[in-house]
Protein backbone atom coordinates (compact mmCIF):
# COMPACT_ATOMS: atom_id res chain seq x y z
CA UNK A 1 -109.75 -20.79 51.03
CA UNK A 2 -110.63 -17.32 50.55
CA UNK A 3 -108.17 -14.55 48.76
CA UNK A 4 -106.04 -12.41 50.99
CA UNK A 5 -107.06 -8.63 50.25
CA UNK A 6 -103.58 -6.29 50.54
CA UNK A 7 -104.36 -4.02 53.58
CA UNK A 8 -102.86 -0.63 51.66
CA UNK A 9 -104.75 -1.16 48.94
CA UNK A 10 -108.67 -2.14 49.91
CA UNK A 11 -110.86 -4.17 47.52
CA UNK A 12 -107.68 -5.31 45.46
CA UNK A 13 -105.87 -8.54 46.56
CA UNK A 14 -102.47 -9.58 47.19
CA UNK A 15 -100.42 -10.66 43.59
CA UNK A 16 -99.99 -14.28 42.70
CA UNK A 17 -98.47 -16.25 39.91
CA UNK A 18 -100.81 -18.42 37.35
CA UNK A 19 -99.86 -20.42 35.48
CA UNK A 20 -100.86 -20.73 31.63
CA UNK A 21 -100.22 -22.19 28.47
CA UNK A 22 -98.79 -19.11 27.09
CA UNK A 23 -96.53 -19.00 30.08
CA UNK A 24 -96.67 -17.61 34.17
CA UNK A 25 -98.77 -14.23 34.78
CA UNK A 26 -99.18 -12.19 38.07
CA UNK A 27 -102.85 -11.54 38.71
CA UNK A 28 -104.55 -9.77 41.02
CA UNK A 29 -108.91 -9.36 41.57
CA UNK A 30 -109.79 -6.12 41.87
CA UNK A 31 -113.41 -5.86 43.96
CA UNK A 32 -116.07 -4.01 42.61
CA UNK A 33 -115.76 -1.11 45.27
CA UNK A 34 -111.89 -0.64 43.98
CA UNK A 35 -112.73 -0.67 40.43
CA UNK A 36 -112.95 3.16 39.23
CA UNK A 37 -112.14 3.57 35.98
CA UNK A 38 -112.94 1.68 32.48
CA UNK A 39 -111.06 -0.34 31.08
CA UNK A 40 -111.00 -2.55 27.69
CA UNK A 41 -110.98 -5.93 28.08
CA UNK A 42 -108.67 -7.94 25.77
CA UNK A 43 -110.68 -11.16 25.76
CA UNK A 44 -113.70 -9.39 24.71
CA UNK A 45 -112.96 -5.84 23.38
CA UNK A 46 -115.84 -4.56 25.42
CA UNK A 47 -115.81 -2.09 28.46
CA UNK A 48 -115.00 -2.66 31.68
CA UNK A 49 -116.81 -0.35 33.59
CA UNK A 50 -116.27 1.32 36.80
CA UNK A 51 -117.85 -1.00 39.54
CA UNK A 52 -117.22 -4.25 38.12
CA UNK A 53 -114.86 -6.79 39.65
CA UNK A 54 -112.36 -7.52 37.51
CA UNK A 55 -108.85 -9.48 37.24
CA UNK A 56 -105.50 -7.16 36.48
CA UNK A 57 -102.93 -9.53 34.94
CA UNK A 58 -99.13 -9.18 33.36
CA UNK A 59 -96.51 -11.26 32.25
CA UNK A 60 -94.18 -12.42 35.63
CA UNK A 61 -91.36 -11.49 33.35
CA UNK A 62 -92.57 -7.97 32.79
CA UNK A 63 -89.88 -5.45 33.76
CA UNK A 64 -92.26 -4.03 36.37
CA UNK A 65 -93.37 -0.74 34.01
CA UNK A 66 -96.88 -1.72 33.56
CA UNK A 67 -96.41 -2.12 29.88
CA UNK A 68 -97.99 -5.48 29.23
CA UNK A 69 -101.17 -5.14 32.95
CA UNK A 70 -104.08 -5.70 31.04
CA UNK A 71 -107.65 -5.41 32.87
CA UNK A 72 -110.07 -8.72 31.95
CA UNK A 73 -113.54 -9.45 32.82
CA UNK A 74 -112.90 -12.35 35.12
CA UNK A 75 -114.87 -14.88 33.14
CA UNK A 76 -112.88 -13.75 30.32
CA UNK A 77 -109.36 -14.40 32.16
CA UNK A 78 -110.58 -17.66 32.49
CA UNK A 79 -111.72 -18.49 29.15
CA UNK A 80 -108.63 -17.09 27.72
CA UNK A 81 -107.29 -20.91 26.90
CA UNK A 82 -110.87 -21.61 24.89
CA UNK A 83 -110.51 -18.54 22.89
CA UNK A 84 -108.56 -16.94 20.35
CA UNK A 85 -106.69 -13.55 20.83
CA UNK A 86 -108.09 -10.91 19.88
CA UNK A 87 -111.36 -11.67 19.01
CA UNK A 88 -113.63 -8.30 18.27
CA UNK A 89 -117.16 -8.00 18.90
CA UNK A 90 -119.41 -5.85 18.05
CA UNK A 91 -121.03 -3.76 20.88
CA UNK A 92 -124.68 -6.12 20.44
CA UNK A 93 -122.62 -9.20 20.70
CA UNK A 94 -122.83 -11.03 24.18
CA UNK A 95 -120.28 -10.44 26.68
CA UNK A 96 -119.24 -13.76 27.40
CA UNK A 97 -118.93 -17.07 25.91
């Protein structure tokens, strides 16, 4: 089952609800092509750079401002549950894991 992309917005799919321990979150992937800035990833502290698919998540309970979006490495967004928050690496340190 593949992901449905949102037609005015290429390379970024549609919004959908996860759910996690620490409660629901919208996410959407953002594909490589759509990715133009950099971004700091929460789950890793490192860079997100432009050109790298990525996942864009809030909390479903966000007041729609864009406060809490946060922009994750995917393998990051998925690890969240195995790591603590917050955890800083240095710039050596790997990526993932």
């Amino acid at each position: 089952m593949g992901q449905e992309s949102n037609p005015d917005r290429p390379g970024i799919t549609e919004q959908r609800v996860q759910q996690w321990r620490d409660g629901d979150w919208m996410v959407r992937n953002i594909f490589g092509a759509a990715a133009v800035k950099t971004y700091l990833c929460p789950g890793c502290m490192q860079d997100i750079r432009p050109g790298v698919a990525h996942v864009v998540a809030w909390p479903v309970d966000d007041l729609a401002d864009g406060a809490d979006r946060r922009h994750w490495h995917t393998g990051c967004w998925r690890a969240r549950d195995r790591r603590g928050p917050g955890v800083e690496r240095s710039r050596n340190a790997p990526r993932y894991g």
